[in-house]
Protein backbone atom coordinates (compact mmCIF):
# COMPACT_ATOMS: atom_id res chain seq x y z
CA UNK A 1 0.00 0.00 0.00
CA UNK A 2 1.23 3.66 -0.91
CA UNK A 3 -1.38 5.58 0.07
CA UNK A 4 -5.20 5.50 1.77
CA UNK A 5 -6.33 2.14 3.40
CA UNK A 6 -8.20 -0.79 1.54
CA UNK A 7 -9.88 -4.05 3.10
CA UNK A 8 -7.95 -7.22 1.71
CA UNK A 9 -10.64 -9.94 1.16
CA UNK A 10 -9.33 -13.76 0.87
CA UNK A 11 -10.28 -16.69 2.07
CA UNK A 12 -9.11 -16.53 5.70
CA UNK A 13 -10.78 -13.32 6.26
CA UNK A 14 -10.70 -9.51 5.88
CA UNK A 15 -7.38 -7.43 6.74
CA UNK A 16 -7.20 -3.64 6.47
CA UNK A 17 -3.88 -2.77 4.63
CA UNK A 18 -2.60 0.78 5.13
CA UNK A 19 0.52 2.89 3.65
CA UNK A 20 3.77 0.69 4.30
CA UNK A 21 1.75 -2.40 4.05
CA UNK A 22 2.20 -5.67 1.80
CA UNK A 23 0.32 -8.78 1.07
CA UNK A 24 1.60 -11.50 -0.84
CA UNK A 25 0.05 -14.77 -2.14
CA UNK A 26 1.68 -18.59 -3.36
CA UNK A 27 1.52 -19.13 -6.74
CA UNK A 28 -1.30 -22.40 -6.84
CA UNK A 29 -2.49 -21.92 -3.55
CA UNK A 30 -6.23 -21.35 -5.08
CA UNK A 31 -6.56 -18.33 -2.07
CA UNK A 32 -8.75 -16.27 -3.88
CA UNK A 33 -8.90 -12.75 -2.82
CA UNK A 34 -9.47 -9.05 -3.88
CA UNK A 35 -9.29 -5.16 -2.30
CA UNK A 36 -12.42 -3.02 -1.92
CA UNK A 37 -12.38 0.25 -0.50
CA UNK A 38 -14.53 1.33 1.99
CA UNK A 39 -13.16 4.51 2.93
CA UNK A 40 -14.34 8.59 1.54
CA UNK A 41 -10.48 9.02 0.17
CA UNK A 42 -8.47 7.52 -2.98
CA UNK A 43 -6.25 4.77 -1.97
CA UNK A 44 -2.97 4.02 -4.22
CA UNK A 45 -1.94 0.73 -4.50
CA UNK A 46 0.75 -1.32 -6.60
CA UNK A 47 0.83 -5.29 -7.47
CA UNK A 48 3.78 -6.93 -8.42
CA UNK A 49 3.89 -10.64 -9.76
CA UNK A 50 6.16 -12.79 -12.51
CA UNK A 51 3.14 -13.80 -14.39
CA UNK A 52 2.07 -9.95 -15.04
CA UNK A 53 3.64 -7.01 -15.90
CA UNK A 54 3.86 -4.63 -12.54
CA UNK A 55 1.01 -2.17 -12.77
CA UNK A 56 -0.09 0.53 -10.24
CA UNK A 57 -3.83 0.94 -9.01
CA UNK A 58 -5.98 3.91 -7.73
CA UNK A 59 -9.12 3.14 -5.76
CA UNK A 60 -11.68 5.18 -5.27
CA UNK A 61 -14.14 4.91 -2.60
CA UNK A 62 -17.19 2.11 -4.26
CA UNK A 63 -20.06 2.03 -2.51
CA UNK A 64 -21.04 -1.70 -1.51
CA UNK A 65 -23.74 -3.42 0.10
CA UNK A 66 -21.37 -5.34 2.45
């Protein structure tokens, strides 16, 4: 995480990641998992993995019915 806050949602749970902090997953493991924000401000994010080219993400605030 660069910036903002986002909920990580996997399989285990839900973990809110802030500025300085990192997830990372096994290649195979089947964990499936995805960020939602559910904060008012932008969050800035970047993934990194060797089947993908890097790529850097801005999320704005989605309403949800969680």
């Amino acid at each position: 995480m660069l910036e903002g806050e986002l909920v990580l949602i996997e399989d285990a749970g839900e973990t809110i990641l802030r500025a300085g902090d990192c997830a990372a997953f096994r290649k195979g493991t089947g964990n499936g998992h995805h960020m939602i924000n559910r904060s008012a401000r932008m969050a800035l994010w970047r993934c990194i993995s060797k089947s993908a080219r890097a790529s850097m993400k801005i999320s704005r605030r989605v309403p949800t019915s969680i």
